[in-house]
Protein backbone atom coordinates (compact mmCIF):
# COMPACT_ATOMS: atom_id res chain seq x y z
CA UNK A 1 -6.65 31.35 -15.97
CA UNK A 2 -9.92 31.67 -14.24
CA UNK A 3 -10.84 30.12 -10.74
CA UNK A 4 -11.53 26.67 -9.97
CA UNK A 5 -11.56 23.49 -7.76
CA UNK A 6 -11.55 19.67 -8.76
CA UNK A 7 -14.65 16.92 -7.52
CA UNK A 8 -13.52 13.74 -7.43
CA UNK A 9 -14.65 11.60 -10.38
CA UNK A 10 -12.83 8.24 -10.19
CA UNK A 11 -10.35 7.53 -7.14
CA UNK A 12 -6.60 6.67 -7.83
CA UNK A 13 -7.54 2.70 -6.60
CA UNK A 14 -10.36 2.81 -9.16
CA UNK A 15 -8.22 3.87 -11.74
CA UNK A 16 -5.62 1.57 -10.85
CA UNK A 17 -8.36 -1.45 -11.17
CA UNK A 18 -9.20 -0.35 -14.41
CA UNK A 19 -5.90 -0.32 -16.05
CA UNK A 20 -5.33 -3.30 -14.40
CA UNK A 21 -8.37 -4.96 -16.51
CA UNK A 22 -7.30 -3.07 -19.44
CA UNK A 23 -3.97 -4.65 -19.30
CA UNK A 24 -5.27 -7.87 -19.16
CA UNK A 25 -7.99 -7.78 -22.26
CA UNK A 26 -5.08 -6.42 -23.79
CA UNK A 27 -2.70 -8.88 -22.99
CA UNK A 28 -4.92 -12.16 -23.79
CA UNK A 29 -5.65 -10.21 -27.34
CA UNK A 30 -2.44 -9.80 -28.25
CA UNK A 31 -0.67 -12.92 -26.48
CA UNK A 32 2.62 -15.21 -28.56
CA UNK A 33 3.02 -11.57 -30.33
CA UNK A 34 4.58 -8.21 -29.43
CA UNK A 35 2.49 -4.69 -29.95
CA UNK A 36 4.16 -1.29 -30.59
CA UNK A 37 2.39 1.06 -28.49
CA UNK A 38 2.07 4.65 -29.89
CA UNK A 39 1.78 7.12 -27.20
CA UNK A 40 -0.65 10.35 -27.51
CA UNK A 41 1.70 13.09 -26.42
CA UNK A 42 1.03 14.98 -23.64
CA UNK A 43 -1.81 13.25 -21.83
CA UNK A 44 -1.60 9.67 -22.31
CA UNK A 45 1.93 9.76 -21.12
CA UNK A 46 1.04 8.90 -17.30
CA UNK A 47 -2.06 6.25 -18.57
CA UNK A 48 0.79 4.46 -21.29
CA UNK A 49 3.20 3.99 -18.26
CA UNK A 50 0.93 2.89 -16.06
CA UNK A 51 -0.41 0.12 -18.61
CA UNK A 52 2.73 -0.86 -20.35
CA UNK A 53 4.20 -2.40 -17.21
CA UNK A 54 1.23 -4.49 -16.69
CA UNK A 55 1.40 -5.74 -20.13
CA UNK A 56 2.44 -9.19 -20.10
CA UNK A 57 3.38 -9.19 -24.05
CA UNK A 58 6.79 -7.64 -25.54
CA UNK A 59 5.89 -3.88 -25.96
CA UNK A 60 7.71 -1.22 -28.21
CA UNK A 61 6.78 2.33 -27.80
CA UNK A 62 6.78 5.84 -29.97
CA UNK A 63 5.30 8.79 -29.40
CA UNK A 64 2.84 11.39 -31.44
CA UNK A 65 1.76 14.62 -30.55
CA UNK A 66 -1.30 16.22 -32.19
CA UNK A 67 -3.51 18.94 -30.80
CA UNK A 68 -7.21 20.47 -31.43
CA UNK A 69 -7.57 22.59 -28.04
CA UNK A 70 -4.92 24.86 -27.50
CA UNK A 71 -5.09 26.88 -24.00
CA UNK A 72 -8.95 25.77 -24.56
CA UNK A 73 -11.33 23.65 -22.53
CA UNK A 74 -13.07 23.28 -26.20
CA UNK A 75 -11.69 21.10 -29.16
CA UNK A 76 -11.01 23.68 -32.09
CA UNK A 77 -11.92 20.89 -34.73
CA UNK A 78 -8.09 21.64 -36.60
CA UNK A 79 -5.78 18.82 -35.95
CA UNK A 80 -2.21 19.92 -35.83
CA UNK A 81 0.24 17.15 -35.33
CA UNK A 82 3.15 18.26 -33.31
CA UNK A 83 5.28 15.41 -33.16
CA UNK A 84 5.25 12.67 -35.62
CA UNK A 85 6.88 8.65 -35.16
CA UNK A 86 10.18 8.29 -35.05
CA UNK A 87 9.90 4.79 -36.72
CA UNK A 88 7.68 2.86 -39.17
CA UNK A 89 4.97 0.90 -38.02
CA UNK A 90 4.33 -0.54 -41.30
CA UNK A 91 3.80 -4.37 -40.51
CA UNK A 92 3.54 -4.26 -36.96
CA UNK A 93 0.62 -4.52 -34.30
CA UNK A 94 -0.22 -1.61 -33.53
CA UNK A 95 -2.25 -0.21 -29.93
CA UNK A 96 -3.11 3.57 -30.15
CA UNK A 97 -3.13 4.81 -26.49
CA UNK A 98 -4.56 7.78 -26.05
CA UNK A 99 -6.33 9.44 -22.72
CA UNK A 100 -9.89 10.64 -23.39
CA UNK A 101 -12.07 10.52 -26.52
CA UNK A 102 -14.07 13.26 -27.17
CA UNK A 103 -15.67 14.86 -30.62
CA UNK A 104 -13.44 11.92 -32.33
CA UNK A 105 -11.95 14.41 -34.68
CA UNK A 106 -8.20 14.14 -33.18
CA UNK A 107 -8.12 10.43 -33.09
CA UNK A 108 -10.12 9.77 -36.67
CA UNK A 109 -7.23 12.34 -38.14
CA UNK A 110 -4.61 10.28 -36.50
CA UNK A 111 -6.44 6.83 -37.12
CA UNK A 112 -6.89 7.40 -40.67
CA UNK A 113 -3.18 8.72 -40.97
CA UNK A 114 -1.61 6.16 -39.08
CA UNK A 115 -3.75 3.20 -41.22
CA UNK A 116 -2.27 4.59 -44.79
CA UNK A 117 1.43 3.69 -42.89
CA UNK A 118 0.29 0.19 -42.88
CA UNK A 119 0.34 -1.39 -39.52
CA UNK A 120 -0.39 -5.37 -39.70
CA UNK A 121 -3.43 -4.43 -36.98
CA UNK A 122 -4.54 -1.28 -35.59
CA UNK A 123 -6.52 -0.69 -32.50
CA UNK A 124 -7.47 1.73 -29.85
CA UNK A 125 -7.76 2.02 -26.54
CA UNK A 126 -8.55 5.11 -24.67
CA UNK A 127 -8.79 6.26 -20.74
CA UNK A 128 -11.69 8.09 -20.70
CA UNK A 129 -14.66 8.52 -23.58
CA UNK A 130 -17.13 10.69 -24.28
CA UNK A 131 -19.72 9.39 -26.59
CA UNK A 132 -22.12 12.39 -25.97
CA UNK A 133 -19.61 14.60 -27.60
CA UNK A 134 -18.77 12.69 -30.48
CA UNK A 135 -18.64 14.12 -34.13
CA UNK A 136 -16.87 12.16 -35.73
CA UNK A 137 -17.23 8.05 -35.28
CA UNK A 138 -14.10 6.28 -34.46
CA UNK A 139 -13.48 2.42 -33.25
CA UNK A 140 -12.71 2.62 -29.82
CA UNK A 141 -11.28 -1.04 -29.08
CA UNK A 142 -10.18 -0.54 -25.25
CA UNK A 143 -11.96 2.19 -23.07
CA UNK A 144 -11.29 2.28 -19.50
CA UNK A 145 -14.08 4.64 -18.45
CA UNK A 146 -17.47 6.54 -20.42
CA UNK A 147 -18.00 9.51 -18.83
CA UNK A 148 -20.78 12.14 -19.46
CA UNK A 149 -19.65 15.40 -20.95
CA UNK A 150 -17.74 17.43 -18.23
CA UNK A 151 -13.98 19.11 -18.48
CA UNK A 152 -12.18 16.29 -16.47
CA UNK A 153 -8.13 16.37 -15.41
CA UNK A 154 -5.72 14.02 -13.81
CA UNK A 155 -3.60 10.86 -14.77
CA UNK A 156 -2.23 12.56 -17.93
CA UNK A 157 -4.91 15.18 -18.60
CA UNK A 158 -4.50 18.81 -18.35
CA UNK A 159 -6.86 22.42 -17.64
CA UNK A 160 -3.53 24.64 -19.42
CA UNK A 161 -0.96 22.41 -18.73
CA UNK A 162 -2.23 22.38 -14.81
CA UNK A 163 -3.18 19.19 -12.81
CA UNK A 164 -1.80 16.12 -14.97
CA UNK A 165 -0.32 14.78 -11.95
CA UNK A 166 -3.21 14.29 -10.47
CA UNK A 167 -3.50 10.24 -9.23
CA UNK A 168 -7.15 10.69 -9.78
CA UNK A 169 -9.79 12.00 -12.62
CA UNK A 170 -11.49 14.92 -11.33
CA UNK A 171 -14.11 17.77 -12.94
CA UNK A 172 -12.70 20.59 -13.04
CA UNK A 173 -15.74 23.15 -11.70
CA UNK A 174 -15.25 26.97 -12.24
CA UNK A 175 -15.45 29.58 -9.20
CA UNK A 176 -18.08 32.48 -9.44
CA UNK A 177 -16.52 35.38 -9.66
């Protein structure tokens, strides 16, 4: 893994306000009626916690896993799904949470996938997005914050599996050699 250090992109409190708001839009839209959540295995796991228990509507939760990057700080453009849903969704509200938005190929796989299982609703709501990247269009319904084009970890998102745990969202900035 090559060298590097982390600038600060959003603090942990402005985070925290964020999902805070996004909890609330999502809240009023979906109020008198529950929404399964479906997770975005591995890096929405620490943004889905932290907005599911500010949810003020009944919440049931799965999990996907689907990958285009690899060991790579580049999307490979092949989708592989990893994990699938352990339960239908067919006739249910459904809120795709997932933590950053980038070429759109991932998500418009998954989207498209997910819609043929027919939920009663499907939406999206996303951490982080990158429109300058974007390939492939895809409805983003919830976004927390647009960010320009830079290799960004923390809350949930990873340089090899390094820095998720990171309370903020940083750019990850390579050394010289």
């Amino acid at each position: 893994m090559k060298k590097y250090h982390i600038e600060k992109m959003f603090t942990e409190e402005e985070v925290d306000a964020r999902v805070e708001a996004l909890a609330a839009q999502i809240s009023k839209d979906y109020e008198g009626r529950p929404v399964h959540i479906i997770c975005m295995l591995k890096g929405a796991a620490f943004f889905t916690c932290a907005l599911a228990k500010r949810l003020t509507v009944p919440v049931t939760l799965d999990f996907m896993s689907a990958s285009s990057y690899g060991s790579s700080t580049q999307s490979s453009g092949i989708v592989r799904i990893n994990k699938d849903l352990d339960e239908s969704i067919e006739g249910k509200d459904v809120l795709v949470i997932e933590d950053i938005i980038d070429t759109g190929r991932t998500l418009g796989y998954i989207l498209g996938l997910l819609g043929d299982r027919e939920p009663a609703s499907l939406r999206l709501c996303v951490l982080l997005d990158k429109p300058d990247r974007r390939v492939v269009e895809v409805p983003v319904d919830y976004t927390g914050f647009e960010i320009p084009d830079e290799f960004v970890v923390g809350c949930g998102m990873d340089y090899d599996q390094q820095c998720r745990n990171l309370p903020y969202i940083g750019i990850v900035k390579f050394d010289e050699d």
